[in-house]
C-alpha atoms as a PDB file:
ATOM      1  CA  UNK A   1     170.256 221.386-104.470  1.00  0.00           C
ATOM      2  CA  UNK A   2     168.750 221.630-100.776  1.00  0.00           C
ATOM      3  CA  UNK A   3     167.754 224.675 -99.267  1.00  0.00           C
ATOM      4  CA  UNK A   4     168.892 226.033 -95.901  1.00  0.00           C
ATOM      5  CA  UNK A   5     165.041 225.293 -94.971  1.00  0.00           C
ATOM      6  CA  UNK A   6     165.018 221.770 -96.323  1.00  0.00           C
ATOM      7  CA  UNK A   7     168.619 220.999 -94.400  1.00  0.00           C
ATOM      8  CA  UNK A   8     167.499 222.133 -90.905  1.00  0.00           C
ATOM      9  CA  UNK A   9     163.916 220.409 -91.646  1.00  0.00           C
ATOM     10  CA  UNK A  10     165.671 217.302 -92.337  1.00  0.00           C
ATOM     11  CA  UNK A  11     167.949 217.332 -89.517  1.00  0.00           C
ATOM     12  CA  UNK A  12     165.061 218.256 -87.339  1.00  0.00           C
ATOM     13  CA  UNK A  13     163.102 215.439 -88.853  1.00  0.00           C
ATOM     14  CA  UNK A  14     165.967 212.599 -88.133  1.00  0.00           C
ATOM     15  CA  UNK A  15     166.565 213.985 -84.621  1.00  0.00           C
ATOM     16  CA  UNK A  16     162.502 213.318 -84.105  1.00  0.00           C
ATOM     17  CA  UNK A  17     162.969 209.988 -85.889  1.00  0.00           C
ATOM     18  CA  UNK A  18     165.499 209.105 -83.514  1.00  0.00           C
ATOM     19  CA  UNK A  19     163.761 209.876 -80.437  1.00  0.00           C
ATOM     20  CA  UNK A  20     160.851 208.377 -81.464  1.00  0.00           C
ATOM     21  CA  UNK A  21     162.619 204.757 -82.389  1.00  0.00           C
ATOM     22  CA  UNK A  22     164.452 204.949 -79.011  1.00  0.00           C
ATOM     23  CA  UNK A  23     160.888 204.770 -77.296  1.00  0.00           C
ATOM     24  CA  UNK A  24     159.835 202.445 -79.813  1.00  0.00           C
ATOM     25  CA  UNK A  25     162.506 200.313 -78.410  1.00  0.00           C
ATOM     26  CA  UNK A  26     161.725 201.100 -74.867  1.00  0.00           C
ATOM     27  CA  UNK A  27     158.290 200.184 -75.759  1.00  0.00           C
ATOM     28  CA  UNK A  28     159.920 196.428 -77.466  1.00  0.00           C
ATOM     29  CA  UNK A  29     161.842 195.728 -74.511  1.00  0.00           C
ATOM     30  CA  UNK A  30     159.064 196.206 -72.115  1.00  0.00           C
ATOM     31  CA  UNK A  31     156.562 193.657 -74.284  1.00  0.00           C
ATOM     32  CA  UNK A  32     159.298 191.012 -74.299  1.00  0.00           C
ATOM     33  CA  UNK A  33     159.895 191.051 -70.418  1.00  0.00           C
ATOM     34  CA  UNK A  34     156.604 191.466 -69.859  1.00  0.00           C
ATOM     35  CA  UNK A  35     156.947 194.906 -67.613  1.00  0.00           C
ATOM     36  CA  UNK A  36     154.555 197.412 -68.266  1.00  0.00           C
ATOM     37  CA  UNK A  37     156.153 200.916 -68.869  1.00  0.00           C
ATOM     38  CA  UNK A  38     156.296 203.570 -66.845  1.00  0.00           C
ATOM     39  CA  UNK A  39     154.045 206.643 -67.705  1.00  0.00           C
ATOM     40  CA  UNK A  40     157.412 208.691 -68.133  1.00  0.00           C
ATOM     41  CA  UNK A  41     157.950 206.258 -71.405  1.00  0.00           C
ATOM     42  CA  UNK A  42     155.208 206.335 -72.660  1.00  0.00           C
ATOM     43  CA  UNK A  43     154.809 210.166 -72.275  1.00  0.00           C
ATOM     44  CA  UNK A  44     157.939 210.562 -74.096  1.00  0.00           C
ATOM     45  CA  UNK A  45     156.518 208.064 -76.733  1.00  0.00           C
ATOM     46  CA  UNK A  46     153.325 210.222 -77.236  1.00  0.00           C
ATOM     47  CA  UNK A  47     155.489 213.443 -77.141  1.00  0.00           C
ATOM     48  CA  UNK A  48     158.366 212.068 -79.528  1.00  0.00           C
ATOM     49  CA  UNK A  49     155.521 210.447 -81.881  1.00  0.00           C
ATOM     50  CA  UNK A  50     153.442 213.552 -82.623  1.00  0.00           C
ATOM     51  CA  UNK A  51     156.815 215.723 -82.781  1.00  0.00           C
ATOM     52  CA  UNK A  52     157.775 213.005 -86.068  1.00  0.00           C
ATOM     53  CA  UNK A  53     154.718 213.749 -87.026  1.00  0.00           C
ATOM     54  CA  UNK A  54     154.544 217.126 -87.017  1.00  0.00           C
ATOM     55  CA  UNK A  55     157.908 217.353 -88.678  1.00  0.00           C
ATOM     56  CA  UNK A  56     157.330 214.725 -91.302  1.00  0.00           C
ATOM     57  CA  UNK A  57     154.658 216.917 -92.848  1.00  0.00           C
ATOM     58  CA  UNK A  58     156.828 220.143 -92.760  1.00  0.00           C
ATOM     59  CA  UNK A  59     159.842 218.106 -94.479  1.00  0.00           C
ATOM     60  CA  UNK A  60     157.270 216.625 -96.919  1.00  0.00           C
ATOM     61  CA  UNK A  61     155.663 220.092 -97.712  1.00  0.00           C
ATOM     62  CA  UNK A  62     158.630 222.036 -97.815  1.00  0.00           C
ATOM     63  CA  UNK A  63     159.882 219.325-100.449  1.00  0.00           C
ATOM     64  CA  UNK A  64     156.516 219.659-102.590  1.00  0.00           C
ATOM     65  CA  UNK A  65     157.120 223.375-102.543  1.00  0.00           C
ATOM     66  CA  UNK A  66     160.852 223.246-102.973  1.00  0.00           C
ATOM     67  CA  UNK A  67     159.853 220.644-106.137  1.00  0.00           C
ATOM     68  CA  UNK A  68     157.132 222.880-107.577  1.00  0.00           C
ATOM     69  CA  UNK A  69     159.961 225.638-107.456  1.00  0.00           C
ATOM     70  CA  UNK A  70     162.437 223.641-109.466  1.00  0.00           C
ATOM     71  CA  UNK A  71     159.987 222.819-111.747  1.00  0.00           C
ATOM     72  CA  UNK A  72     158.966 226.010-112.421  1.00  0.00           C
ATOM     73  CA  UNK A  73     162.452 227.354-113.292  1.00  0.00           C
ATOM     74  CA  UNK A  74     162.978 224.562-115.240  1.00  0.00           C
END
């Protein structure tokens, strides 16, 4: 069963994936017309990039903890 922690870190983490795959389409769109992007995009790329990562590792540690846990009680 998921813990509060492990529900609002996995919401957290699909909100960041989905900001990040919107600039990665930005990004697409922009290579196949040939425009370069405008430093807004691709600070929100940057920004929306290290926020998945950053998140990522919190989901993935809080689920290494949360597994050790389980295992532990048995």
């Amino acid at each position: 069963m998921a813990t509060k922690e492990l529900r609002e870190l996995r919401h957290k983490y699909k909100a960041a994936y989905t900001s990040y795959m919107l600039c990665v389409q930005a990004l697409s769109d922009a290579s196949q017309t040939g425009v370069v992007p405008s430093a807004e995009v691709l600070k929100l790329e940057d920004k929306a990039f290290n926020e998945l990562t950053v998140l990522r590792q919190a989901l993935l540690d809080a689920l290494k903890t949360h597994g050790v846990k389980a295992d532990k009680t048995g």
